[in-house]
Protein backbone atom coordinates (compact mmCIF):
# COMPACT_ATOMS: atom_id res chain seq x y z
CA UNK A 1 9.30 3.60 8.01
CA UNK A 2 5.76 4.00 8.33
CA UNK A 3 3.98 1.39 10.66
CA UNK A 4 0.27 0.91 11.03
CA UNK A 5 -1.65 -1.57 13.24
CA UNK A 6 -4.97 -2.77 13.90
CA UNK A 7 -8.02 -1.56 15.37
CA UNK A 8 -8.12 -3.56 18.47
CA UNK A 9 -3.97 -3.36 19.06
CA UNK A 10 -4.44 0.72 18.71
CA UNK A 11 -7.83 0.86 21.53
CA UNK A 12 -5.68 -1.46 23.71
CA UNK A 13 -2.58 0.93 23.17
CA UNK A 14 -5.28 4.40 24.01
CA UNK A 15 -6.54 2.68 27.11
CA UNK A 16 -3.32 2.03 28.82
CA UNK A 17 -2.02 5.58 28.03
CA UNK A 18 -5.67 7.23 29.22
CA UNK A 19 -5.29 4.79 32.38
CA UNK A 20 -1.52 7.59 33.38
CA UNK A 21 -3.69 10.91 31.90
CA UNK A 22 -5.92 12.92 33.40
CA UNK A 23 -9.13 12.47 31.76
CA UNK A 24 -9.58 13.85 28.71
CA UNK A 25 -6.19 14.58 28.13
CA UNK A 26 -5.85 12.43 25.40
CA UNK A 27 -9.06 13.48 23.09
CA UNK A 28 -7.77 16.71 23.82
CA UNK A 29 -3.84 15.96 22.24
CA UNK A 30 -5.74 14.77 19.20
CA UNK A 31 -7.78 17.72 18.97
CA UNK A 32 -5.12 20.04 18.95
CA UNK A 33 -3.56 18.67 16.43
CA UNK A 34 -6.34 17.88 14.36
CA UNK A 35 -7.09 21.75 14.84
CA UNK A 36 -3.45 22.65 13.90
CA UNK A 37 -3.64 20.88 10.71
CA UNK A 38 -7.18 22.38 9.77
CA UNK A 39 -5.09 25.47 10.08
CA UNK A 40 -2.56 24.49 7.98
CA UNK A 41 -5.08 23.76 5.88
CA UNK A 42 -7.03 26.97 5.62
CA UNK A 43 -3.91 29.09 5.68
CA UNK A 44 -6.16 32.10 7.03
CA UNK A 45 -8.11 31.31 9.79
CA UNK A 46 -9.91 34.31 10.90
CA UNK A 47 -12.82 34.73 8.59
CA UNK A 48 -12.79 30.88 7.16
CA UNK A 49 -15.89 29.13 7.33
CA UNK A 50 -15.94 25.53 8.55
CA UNK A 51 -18.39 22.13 8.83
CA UNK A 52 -18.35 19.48 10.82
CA UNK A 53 -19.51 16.17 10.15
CA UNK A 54 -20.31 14.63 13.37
CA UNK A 55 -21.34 11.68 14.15
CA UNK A 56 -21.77 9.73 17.70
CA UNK A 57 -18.69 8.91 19.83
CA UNK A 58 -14.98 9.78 20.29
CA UNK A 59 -14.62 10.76 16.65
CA UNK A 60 -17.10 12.89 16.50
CA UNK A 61 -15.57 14.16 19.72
CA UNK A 62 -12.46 14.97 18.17
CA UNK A 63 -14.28 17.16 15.69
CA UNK A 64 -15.95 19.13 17.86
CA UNK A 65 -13.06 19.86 20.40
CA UNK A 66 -11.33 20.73 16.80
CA UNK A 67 -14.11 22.88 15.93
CA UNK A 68 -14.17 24.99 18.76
CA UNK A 69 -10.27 25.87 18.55
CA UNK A 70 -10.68 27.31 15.30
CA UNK A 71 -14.04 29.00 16.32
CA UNK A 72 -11.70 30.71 19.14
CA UNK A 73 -9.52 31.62 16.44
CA UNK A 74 -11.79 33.47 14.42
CA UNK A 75 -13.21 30.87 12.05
CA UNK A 76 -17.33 30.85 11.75
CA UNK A 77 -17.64 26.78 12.14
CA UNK A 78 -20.80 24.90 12.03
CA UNK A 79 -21.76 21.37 13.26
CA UNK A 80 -23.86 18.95 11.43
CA UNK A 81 -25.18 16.31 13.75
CA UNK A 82 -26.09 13.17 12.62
CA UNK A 83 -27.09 11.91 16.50
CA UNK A 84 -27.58 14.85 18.52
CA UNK A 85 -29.20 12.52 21.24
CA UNK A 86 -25.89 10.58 21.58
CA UNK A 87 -23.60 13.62 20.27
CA UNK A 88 -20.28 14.17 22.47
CA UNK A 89 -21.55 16.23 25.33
CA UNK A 90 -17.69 17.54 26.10
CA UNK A 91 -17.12 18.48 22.33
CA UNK A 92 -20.76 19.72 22.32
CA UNK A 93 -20.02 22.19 25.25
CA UNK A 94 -16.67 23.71 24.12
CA UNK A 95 -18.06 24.21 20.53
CA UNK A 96 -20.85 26.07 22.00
CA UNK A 97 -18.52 27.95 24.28
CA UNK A 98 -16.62 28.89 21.45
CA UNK A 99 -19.78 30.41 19.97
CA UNK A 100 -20.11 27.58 16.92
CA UNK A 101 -23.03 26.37 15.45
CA UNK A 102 -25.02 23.30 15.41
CA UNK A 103 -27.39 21.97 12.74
CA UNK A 104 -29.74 18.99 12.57
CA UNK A 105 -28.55 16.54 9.36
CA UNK A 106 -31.06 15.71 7.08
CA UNK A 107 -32.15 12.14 7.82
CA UNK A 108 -31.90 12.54 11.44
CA UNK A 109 -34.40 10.34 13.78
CA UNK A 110 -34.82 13.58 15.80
CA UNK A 111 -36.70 16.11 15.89
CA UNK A 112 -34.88 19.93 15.58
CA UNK A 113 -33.96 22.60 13.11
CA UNK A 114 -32.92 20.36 9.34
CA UNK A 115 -28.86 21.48 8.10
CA UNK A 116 -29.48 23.88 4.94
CA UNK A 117 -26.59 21.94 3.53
CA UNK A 118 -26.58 23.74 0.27
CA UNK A 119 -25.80 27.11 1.38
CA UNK A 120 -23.24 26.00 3.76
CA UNK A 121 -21.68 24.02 2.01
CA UNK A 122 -21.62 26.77 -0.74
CA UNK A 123 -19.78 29.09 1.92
CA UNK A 124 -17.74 26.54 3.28
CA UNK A 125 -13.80 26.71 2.94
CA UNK A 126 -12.87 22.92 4.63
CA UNK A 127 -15.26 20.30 5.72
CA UNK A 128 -14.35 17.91 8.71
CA UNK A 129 -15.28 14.35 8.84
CA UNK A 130 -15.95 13.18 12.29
CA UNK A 131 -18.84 11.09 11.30
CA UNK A 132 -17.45 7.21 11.76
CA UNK A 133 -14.49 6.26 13.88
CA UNK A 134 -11.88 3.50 13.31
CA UNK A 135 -14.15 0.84 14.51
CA UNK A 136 -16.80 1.73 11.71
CA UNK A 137 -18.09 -1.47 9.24
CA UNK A 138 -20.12 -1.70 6.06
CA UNK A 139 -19.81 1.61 4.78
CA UNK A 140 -21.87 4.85 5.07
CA UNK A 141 -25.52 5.01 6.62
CA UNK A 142 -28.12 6.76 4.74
CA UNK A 143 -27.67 9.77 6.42
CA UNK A 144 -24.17 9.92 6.34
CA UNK A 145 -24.06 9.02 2.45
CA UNK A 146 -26.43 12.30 1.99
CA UNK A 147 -24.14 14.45 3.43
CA UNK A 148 -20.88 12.83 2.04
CA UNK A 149 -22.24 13.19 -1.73
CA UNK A 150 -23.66 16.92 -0.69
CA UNK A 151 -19.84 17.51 0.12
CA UNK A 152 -18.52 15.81 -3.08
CA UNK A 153 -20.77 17.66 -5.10
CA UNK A 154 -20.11 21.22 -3.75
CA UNK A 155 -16.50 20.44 -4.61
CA UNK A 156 -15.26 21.48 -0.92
CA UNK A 157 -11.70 20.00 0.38
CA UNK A 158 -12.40 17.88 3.40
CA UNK A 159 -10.10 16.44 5.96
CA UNK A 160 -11.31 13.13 7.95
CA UNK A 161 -10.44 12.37 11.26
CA UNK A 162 -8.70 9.70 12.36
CA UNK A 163 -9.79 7.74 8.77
CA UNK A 164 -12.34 8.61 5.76
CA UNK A 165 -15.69 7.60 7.30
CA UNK A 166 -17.20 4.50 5.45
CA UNK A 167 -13.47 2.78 4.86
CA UNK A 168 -12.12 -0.36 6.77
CA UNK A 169 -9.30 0.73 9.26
CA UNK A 170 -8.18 -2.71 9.33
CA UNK A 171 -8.02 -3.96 6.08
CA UNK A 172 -8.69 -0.70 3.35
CA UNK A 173 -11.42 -2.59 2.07
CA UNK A 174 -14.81 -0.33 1.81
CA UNK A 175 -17.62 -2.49 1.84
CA UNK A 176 -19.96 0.50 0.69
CA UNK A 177 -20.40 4.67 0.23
CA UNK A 178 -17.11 6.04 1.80
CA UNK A 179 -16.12 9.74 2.12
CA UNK A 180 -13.37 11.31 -0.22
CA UNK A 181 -11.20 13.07 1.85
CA UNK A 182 -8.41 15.27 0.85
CA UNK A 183 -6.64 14.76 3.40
CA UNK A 184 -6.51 12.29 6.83
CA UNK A 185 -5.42 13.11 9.94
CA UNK A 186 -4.83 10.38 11.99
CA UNK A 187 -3.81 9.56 15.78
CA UNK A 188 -1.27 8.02 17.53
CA UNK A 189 -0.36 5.27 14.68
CA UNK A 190 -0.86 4.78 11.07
CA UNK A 191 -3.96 2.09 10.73
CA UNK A 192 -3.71 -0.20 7.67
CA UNK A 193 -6.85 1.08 5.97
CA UNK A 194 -4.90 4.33 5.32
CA UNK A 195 -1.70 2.01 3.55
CA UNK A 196 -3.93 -0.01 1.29
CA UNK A 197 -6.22 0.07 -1.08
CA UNK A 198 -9.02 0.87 -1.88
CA UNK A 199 -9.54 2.48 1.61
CA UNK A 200 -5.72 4.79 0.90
CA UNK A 201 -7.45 6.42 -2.50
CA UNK A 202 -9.62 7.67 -0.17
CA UNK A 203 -7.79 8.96 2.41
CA UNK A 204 -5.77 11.57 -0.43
CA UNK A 205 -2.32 13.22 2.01
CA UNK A 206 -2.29 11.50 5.72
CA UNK A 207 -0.71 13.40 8.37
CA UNK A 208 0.07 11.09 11.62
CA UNK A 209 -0.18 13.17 15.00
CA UNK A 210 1.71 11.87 17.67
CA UNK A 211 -0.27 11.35 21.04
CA UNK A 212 2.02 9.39 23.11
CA UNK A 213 0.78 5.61 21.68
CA UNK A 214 4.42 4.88 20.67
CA UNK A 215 5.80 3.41 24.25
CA UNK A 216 2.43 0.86 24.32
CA UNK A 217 2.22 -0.21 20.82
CA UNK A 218 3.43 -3.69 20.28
CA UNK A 219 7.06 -3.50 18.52
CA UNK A 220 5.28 -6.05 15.52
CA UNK A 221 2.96 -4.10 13.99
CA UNK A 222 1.01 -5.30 11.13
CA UNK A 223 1.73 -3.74 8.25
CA UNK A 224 4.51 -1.54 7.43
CA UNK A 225 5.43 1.07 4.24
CA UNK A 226 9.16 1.12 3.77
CA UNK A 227 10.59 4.69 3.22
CA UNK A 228 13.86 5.67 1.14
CA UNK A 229 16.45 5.45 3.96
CA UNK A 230 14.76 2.40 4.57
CA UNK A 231 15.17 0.70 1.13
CA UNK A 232 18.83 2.09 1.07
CA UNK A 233 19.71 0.58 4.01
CA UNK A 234 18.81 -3.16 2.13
CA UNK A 235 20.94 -2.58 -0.60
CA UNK A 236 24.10 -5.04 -1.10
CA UNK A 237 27.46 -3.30 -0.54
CA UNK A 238 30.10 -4.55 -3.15
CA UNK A 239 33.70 -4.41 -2.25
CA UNK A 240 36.68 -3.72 -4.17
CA UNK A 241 37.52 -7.25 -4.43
CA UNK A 242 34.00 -8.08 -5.96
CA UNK A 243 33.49 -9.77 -8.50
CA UNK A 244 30.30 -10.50 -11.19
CA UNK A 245 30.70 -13.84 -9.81
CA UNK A 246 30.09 -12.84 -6.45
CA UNK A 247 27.51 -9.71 -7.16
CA UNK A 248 25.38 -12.72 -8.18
CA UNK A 249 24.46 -14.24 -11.18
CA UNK A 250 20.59 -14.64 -12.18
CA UNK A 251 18.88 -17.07 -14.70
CA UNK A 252 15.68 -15.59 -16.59
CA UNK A 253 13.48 -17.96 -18.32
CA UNK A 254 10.91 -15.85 -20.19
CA UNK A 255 9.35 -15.20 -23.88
CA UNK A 256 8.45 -17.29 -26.63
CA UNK A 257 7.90 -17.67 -30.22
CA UNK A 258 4.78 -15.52 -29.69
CA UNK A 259 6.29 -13.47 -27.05
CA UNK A 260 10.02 -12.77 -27.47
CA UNK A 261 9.46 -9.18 -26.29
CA UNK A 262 8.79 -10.78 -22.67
CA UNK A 263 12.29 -12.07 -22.37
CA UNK A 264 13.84 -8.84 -23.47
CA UNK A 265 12.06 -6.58 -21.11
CA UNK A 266 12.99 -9.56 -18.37
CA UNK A 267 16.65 -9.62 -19.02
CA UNK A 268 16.39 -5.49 -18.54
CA UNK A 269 15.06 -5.89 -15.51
CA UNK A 270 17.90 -8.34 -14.36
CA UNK A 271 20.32 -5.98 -15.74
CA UNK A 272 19.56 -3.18 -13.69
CA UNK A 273 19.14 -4.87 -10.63
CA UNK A 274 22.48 -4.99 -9.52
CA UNK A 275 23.18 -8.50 -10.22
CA UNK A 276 26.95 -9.37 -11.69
CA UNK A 277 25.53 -11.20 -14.90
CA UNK A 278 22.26 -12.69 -16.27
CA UNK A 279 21.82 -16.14 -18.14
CA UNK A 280 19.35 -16.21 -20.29
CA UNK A 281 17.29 -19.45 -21.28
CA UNK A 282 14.35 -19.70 -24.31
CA UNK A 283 13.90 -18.68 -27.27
CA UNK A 284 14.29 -15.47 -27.33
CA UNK A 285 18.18 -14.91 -27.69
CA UNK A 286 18.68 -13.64 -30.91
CA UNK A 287 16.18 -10.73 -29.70
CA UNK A 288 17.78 -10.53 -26.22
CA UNK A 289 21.01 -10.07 -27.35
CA UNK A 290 20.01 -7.68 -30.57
CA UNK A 291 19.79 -5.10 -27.44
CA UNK A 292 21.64 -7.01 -24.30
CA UNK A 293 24.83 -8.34 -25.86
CA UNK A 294 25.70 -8.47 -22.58
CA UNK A 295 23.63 -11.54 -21.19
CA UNK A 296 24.84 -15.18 -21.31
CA UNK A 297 22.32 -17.26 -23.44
CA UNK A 298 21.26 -20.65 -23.86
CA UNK A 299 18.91 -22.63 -25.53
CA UNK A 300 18.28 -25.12 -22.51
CA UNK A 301 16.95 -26.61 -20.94
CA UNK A 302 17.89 -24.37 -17.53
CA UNK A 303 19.85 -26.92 -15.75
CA UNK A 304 22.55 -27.16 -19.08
CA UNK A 305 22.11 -22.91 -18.92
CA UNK A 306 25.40 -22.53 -15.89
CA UNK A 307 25.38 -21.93 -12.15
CA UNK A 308 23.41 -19.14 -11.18
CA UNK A 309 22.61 -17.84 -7.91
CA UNK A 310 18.56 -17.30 -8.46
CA UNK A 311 16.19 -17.59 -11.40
CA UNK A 312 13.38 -15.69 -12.62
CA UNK A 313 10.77 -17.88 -14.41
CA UNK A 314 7.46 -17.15 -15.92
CA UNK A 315 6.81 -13.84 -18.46
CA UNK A 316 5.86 -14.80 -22.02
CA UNK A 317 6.28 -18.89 -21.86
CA UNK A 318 3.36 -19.58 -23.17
CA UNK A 319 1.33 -23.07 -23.18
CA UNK A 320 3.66 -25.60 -24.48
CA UNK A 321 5.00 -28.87 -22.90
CA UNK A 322 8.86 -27.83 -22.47
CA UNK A 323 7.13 -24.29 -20.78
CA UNK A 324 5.77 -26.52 -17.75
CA UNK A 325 9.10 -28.61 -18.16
CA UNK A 326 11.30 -25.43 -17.74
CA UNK A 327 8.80 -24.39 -14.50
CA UNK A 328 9.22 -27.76 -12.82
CA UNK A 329 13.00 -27.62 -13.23
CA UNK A 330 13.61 -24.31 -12.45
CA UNK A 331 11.53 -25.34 -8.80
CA UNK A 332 13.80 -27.96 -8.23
CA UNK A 333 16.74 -26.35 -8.16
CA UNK A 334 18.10 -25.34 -4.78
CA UNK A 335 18.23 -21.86 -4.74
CA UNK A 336 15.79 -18.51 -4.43
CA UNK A 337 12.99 -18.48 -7.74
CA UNK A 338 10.78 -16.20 -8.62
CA UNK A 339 7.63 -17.31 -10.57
CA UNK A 340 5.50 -14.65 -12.44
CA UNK A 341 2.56 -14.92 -15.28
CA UNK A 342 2.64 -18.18 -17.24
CA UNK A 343 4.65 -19.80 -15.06
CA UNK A 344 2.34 -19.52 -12.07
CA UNK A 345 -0.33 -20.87 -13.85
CA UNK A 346 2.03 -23.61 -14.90
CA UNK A 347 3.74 -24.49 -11.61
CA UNK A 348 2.36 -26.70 -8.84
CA UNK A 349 1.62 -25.26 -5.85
CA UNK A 350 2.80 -28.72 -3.75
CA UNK A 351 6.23 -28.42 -5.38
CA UNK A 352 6.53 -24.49 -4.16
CA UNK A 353 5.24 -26.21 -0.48
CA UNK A 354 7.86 -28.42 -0.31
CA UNK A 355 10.39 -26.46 -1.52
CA UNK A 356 13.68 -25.52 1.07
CA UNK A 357 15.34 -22.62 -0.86
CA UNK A 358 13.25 -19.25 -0.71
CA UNK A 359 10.22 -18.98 -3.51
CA UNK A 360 8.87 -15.37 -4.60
CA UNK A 361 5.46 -15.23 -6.76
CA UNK A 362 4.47 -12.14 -8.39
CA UNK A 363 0.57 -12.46 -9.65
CA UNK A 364 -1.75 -9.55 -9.88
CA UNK A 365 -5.15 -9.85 -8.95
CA UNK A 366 -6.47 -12.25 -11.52
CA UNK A 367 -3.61 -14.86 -11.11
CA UNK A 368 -3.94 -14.10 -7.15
CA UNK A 369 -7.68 -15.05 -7.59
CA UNK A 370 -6.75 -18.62 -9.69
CA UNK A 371 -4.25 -19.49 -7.16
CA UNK A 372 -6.78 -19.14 -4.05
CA UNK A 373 -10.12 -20.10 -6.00
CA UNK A 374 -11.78 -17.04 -5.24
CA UNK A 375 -13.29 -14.45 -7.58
CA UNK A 376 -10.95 -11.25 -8.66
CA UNK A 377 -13.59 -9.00 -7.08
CA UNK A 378 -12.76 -10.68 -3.54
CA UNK A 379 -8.51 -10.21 -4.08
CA UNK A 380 -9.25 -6.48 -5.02
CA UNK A 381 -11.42 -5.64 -2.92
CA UNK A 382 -9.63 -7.47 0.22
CA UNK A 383 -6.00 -7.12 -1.25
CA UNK A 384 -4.54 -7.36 2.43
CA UNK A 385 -6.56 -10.49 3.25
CA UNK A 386 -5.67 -11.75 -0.12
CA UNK A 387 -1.93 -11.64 0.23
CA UNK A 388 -1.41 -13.20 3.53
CA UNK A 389 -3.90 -16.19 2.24
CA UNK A 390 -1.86 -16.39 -1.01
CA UNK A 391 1.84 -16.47 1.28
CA UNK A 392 0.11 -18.74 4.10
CA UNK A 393 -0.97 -21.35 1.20
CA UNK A 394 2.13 -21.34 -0.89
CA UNK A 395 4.61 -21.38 1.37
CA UNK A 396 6.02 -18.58 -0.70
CA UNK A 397 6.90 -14.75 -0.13
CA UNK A 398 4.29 -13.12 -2.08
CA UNK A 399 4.28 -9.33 -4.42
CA UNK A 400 1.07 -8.94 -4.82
CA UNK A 401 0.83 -6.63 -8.17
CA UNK A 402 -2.04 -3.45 -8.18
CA UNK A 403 -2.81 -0.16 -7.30
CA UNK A 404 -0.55 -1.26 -3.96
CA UNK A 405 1.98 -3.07 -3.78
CA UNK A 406 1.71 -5.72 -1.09
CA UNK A 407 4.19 -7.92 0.01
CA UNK A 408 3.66 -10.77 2.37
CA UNK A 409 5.94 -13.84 3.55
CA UNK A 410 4.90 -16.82 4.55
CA UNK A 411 4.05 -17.91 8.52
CA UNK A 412 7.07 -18.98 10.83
CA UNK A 413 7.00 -22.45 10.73
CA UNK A 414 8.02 -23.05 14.36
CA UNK A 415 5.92 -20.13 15.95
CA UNK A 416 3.21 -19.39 12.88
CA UNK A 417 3.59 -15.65 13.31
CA UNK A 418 4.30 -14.08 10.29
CA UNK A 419 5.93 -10.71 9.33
CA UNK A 420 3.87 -7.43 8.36
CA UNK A 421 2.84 -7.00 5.58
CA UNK A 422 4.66 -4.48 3.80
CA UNK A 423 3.15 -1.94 1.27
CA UNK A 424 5.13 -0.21 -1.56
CA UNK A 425 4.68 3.69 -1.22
CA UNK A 426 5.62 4.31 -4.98
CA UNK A 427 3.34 2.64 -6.75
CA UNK A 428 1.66 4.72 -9.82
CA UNK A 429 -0.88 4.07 -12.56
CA UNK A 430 1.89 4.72 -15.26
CA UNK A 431 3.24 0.83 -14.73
CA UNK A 432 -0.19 -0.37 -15.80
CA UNK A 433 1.02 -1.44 -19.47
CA UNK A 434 1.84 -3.81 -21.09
CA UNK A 435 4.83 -5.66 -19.99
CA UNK A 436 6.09 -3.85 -17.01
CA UNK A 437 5.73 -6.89 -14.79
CA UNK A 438 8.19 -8.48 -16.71
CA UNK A 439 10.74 -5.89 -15.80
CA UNK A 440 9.67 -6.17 -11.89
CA UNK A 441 10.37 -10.15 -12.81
CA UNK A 442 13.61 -9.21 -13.82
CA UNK A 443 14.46 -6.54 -11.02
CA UNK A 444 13.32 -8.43 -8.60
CA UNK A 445 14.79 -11.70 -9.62
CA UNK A 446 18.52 -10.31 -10.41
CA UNK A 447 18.50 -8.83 -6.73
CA UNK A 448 17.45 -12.03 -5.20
CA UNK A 449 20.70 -12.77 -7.04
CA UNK A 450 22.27 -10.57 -5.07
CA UNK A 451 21.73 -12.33 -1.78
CA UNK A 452 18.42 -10.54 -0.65
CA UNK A 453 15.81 -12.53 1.08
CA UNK A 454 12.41 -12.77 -0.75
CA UNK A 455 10.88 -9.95 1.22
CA UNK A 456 13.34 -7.58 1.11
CA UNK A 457 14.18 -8.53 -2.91
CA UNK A 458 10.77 -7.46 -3.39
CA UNK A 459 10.20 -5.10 -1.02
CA UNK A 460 13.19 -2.95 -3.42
CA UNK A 461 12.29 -3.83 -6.70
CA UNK A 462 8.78 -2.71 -6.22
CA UNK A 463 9.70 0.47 -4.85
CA UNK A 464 12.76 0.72 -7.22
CA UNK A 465 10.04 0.09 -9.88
CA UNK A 466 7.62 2.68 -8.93
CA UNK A 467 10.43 5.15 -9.22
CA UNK A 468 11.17 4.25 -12.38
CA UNK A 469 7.07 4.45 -13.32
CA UNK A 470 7.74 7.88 -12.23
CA UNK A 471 10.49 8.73 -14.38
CA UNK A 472 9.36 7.47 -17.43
CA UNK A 473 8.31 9.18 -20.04
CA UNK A 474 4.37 9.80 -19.77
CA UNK A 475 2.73 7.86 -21.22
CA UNK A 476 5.35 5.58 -20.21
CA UNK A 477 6.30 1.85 -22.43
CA UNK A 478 7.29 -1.04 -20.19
CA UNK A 479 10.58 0.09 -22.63
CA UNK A 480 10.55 3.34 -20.91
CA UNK A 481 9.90 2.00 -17.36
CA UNK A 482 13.13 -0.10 -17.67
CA UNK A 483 15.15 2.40 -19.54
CA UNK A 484 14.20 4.89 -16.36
CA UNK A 485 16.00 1.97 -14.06
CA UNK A 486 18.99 4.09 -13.65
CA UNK A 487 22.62 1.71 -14.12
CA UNK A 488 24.03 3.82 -10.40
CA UNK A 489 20.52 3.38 -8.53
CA UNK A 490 21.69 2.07 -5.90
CA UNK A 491 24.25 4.60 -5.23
CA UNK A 492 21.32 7.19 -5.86
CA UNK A 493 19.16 5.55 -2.89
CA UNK A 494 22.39 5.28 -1.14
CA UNK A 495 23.08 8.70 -1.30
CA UNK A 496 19.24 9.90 -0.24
């Protein structure tokens, strides 16, 4: 499992391991391994040609301290200083002991010898970017933005340190210009900038060094990506003696005489997800069982529809009276329900409050935005903000659909704390068509079936889903997405 935490959690974490170190021990763990991966990197060392982007403070420092090990190593390496009043006088030193370079950057309030970016950045084999560290806000200074587009346009892989420069560590948002980095080496822990969008697009392959944090990092941290052992390890375990009874049973209520496609991509998801049988409800039977002969229908309403150990309400329903009816009597029903599409615009957010048995929504961004009463810009831009706001005033485990995955439940209600935020490492631009939510609905619903909480039923079907995203076809159908939903995936993730 990858685990990332905040700004202020990670400084507190460096301070008490620098306060048992000699000083400088620490910048000097990160630099190694920031050099080591620069190495990797290159492949051939001798001979390469390398610039740094450096910036004031520690980050900067790391560059440097990098710099110089693959100067000593044979590699011609350059610094561009954006502050060379206020430039890291240790990393200065050993760069120039190394026998690196050091430019002025362009846009520097000093006076000294300008960068010729052009020609090295024409030579140059791997740029670093040292310029902002983790506690970096707004985006890119002029300066900085000059040299980040010179880089973009020469076309030259660069690696960031710690995080792109310009990016939020703390929430991925990136409030302005931000470096594209092809890859991210970061310190001691994961941060959550580097999980979550926007700021992960950015980031391009992360490599986590290890620099001793682990021992004095809180054992909550605030977000966390769950890996495949990790999703395995959730799956139920039928026995012999089980029966479909006992795998669970699901109720879907999706589609309509405008959408009956909705329930049939639904009721595939359900299928697959493990559950012992799936009752359908609406109008969509003849369709549903045209290619699902398998699935119990009923007219309904749901209550007449059997006993079922979840539902899945929401894709496809449409506007019309017995819609909202079917919403506010699937929410009344004591057991786990999962709302997507229609039926979150149709439920009431009071009723999901008060509600005792676990609740799951699924929006994306725009439905996320209508249920807060903020514009779609602010969810996307501040998905991480977004989902614990949307879980804190539900009540209600939330998936929060996009280019990540987010998952977040609800505050304790005895202590208020509330559980990280998890983020779905699968996700893939493939699933954006039309009506692969309504398989997650149906995934995700049929293994709340199964027992799951609401966390963990999403947590699976979203990485289960981003698998199947994968599989499919390209360009993939929402057809093809649940077609790629394997019937023996979970002995597949059991089996690694």
């Amino acid at each position: 499992m990858r685990t990332g935490y905040g700004v202020e959690t990670v400084r507190a974490a460096e301070r008490e391991l620098m306060a048992a170190l000699p000083e400088g021990a620490l910048m000097r763990r990160a630099a190694a391994g920031l050099t080591a991966a620069c190495a990797g990197l290159l492949g051939r060392v001798y001979g390469a040609r390398v610039v740094l982007l450096v910036g004031s403070g520690d980050n900067g420092g790391d560059a440097l301290y990098a710099g110089a090990g693959l100067a000593r190593r044979g590699a011609g390496v350059t610094a561009v200083l954006l502050s060379p009043e206020r430039t890291h006088e240790g990393g200065l030193a050993a760069l120039r002991a190394a026998s690196g370079r050091t430019v002025v950057a362009p846009g520097a309030v000093v006076e000294g010898t300008a960068a010729p970016l052009g020609a090295l950045l024409a030579r140059a084999d791997l740029v670093v970017d040292g310029i902002v560290g983790i506690g970096g806000r707004g985006g890119l200074r002029p300066a900085a933005v000059e040299l980040a587009d010179a880089v973009r346009e020469a076309g030259v892989p660069l690696v960031a340190v710690d995080l792109p420069s310009g990016v939020d560590a703390d929430t991925g948002e990136v409030a302005g210009a931000a470096v594209d980095a092809a890859a991210t080496v970061t310190f001691g822990a994961y941060k959550p900038g580097l999980l979550v969008d926007p700021a992960r697009e950015r980031a391009g392959a992360v490599r986590l060094i290890d620099i001793g944090l682990g021992p004095h990092l809180p054992p909550v941290p605030d977000v966390e990506a769950l890996q495949h052992a990790d999703v395995a390890a959730l799956l139920p375990h039928p026995t012999a003696e089980t029966d479909k009874y006992r795998r669970g049973v699901v109720g879907v209520v999706a589609g309509s005489a405008r959408y009956p496609g909705a329930a049939v991509l639904a009721v595939a998801g359900a299928l697959r997800s493990g559950a012992g049988a799936v009752r359908y409800v609406g109008p969509g039977q003849e369709a549903v069982l045209a290619r699902f002969p398998e699935t119990l229908v009923s007219e309904g309403p749901p209550q007449h529809a059997g006993r079922v150990q979840a539902w899945a309400i929401g894709p496809g329903l449409g506007d019309e009276p017995a819609s909202r009816r079917a919403v506010e009597e699937v929410l009344a029903h004591d057991v786990p329900v999962l709302v997507d599409a229609d039926g979150l615009r149709l439920m009431d957010v009071e009723t999901v409050r008060a509600r005792t048995a676990p609740t799951l929504l699924t929006p994306h961004a725009g439905e996320a935005s209508a249920l807060l009463g903020v514009a779609r810009e602010q969810v996307e831009a501040g998905r991480l903000a977004a989902v614990r706001d949307l879980a804190a005033h539900t009540g209600a485990t939330v998936l929060l659909k996009g280019s990540t995955t987010l998952i977040a439940a609800p505050p304790d209600g005895s202590t208020g704390q509330a559980s990280p935020v998890r983020v779905n490492a699968t996700g893939t631009s493939r699933l954006a068509t039309a009506g692969s939510g309504d398989v997650l609905t149906g995934l995700a619903g049929g293994l709340l079936a199964t027992g799951l909480t609401a966390r963990d039923a999403a947590s699976v079907a979203a990485y289960v889903h981003g698998l199947a995203g994968r599989l499919a076809p390209d360009p993939p159908s929402a057809t093809d997405v649940a077609a790629a939903l394997p019937p023996a995936w979970q002995d597949v993730l059991r089996a690694g």
